[in-house]
Protein backbone atom coordinates (compact mmCIF):
# COMPACT_ATOMS: atom_id res chain seq x y z
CA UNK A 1 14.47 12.35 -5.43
CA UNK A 2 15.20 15.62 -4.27
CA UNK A 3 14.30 18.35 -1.68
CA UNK A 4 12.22 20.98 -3.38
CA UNK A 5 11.35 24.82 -2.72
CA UNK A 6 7.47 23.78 -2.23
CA UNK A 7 6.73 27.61 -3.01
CA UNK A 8 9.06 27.71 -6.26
CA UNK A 9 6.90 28.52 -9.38
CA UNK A 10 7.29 26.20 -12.65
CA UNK A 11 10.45 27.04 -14.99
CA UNK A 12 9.72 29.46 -17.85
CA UNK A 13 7.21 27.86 -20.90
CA UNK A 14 5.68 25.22 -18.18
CA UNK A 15 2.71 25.41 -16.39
CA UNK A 16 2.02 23.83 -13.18
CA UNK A 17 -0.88 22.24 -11.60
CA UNK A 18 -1.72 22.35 -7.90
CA UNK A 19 -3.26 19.81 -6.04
CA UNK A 20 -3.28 21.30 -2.11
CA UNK A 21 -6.48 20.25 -0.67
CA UNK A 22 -7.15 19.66 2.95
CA UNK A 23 -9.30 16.86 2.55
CA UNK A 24 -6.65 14.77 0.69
CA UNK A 25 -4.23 12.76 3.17
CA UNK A 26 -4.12 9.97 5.41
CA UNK A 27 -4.34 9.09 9.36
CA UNK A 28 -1.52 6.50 10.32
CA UNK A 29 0.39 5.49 13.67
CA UNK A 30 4.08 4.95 13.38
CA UNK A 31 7.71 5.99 15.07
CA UNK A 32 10.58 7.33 13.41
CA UNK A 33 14.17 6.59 14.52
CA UNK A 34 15.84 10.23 14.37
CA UNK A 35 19.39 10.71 15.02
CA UNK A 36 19.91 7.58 16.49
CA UNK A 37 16.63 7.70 18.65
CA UNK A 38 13.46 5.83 17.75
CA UNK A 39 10.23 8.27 18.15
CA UNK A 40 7.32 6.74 20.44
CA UNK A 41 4.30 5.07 18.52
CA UNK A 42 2.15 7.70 17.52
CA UNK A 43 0.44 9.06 15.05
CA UNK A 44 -0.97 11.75 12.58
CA UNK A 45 -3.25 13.46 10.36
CA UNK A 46 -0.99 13.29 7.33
CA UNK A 47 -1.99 16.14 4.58
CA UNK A 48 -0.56 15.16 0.90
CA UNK A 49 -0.38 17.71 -2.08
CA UNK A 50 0.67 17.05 -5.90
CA UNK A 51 2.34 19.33 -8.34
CA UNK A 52 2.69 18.53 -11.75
CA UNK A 53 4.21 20.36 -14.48
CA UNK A 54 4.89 20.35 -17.83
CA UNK A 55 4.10 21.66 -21.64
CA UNK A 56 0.15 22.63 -22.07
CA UNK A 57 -1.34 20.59 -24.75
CA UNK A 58 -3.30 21.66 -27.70
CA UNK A 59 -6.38 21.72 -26.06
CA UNK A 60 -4.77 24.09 -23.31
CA UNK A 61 -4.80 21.54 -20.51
CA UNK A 62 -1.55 19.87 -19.05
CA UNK A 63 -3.58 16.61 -16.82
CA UNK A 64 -7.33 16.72 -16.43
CA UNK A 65 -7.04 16.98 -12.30
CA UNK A 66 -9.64 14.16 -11.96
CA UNK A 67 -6.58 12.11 -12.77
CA UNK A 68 -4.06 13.33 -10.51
CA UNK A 69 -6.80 13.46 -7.82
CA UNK A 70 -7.78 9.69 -7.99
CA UNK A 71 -4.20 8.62 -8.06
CA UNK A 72 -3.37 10.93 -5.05
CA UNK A 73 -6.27 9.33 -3.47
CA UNK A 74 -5.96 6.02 -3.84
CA UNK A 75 -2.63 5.67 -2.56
CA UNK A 76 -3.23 7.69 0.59
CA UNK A 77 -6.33 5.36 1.20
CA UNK A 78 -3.68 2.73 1.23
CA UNK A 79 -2.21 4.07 4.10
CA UNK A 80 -5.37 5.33 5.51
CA UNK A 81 -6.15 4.33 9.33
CA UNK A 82 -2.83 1.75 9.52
CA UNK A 83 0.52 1.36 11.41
CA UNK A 84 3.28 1.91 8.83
CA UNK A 85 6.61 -0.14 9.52
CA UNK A 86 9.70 0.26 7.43
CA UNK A 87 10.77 -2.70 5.34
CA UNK A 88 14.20 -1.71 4.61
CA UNK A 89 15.61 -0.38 8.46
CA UNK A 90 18.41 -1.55 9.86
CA UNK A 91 16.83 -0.78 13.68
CA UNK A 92 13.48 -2.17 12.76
CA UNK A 93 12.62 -6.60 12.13
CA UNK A 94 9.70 -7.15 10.43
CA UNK A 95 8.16 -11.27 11.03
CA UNK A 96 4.94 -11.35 9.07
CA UNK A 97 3.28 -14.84 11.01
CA UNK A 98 0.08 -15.54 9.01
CA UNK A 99 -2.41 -12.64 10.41
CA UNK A 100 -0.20 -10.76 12.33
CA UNK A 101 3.24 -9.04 12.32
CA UNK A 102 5.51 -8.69 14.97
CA UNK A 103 7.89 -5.64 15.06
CA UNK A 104 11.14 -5.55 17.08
CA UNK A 105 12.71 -1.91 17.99
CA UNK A 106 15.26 -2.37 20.50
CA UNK A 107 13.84 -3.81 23.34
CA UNK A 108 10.26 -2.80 22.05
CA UNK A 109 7.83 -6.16 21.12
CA UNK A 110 5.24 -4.75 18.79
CA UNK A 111 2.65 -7.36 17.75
CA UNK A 112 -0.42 -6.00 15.20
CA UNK A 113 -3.32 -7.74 13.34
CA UNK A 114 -1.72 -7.71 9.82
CA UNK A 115 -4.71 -5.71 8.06
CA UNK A 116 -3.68 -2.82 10.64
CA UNK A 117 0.12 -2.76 9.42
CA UNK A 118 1.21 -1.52 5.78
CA UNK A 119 4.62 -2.88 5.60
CA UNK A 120 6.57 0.00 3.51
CA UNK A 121 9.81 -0.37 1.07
CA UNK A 122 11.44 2.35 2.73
CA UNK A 123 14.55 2.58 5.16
CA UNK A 124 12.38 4.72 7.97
CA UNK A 125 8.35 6.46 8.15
CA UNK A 126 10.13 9.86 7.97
CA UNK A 127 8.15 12.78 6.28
CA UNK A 128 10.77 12.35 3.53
CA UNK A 129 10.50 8.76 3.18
CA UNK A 130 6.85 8.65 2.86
CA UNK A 131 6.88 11.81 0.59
CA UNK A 132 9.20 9.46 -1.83
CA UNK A 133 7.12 6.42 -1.49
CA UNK A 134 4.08 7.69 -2.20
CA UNK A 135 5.61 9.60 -5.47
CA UNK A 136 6.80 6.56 -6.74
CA UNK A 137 3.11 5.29 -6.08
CA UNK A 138 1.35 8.08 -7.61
CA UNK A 139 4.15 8.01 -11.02
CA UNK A 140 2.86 3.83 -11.28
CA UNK A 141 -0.66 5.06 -11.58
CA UNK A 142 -0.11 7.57 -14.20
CA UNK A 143 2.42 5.69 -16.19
CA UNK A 144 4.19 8.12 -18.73
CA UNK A 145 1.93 11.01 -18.35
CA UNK A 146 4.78 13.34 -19.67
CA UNK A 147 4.75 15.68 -16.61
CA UNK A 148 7.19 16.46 -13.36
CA UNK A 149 5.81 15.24 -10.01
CA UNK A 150 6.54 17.11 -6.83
CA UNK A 151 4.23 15.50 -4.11
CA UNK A 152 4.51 17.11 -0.58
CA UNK A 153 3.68 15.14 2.79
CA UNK A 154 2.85 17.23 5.99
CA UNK A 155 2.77 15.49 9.40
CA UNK A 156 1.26 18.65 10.63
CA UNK A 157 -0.15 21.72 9.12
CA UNK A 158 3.32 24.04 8.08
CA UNK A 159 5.95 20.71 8.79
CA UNK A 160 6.67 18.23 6.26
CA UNK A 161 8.77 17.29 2.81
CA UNK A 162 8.73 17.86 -0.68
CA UNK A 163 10.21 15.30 -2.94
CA UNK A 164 9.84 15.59 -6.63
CA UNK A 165 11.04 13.32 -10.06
């Protein structure tokens, strides 16, 4: 995935479709570890936008939105109102221990009811890690739709990443 200009228009002969709506995102606690620091516990009001684009179709549409708006949406709800804990870290242990998981950080002893916790296959719960996650996520649910996916995650209104395909 790659960094994009989230204000860049579609290349010549595409058309692009914007899905920037405030009422589509998630709320979820979790910490970061940042240059070599690990962030407190906290969390956000995450905000999450799609762009796709592509070649319009002979009926003049490129993806009826209804589409891209119930994948967006259901993988933000899976997110929605949880802790989210890397999988793939090499600061952060994960022990799953029937209904709860225990995460170590350093000398931090986290212990949460596992329906609170969405354990993640990323390496940290960076803007830019959960901006590639949830692409992959949204690209499962629309299979080979033949369009390009850019899908932005703020933390906070202005801050946040772009990844796209």
């Amino acid at each position: 995935m790659t960094v994009q200009d989230p204000n860049a228009g579609p290349p010549p002969g595409q058309v692009r479709l914007d899905l920037l709506r405030a009422d589509i995102g998630f709320s979820a606690a979790h910490f970061s570890i940042v240059g070599g620091r690990a962030e407190r516990l906290h969390g956000h009001n995450y905000r999450v936008g799609l762009r796709a684009t592509g070649t319009l179709r002979a009926d003049g549409t490129l993806l009826d939105f209804a589409i891209l708006k119930r994948a967006l949406r259901d993988v933000c709800a899976s997110l929605d109102e949880r802790t989210l804990v890397p999988l793939h870290s090499d600061r952060v242990e994960v022990r799953e221990d029937g209904d709860q998981v225990a995460v170590v950080e350093g000398t931090r002893h986290f212990l949460f009811p596992r329906e609170d916790v969405r354990l993640l296959p990323i390496p940290n719960t960076t803007c830019e890690s959960l901006a590639t996650h949830l692409l992959l996520a949204v690209r499962a649910r629309l299979g080979d739709a033949p369009v390009r996916l850019e899908l932005t995650v703020e933390e906070t209104p202005g801050q946040g990443a772009t990844v796209a395909e």
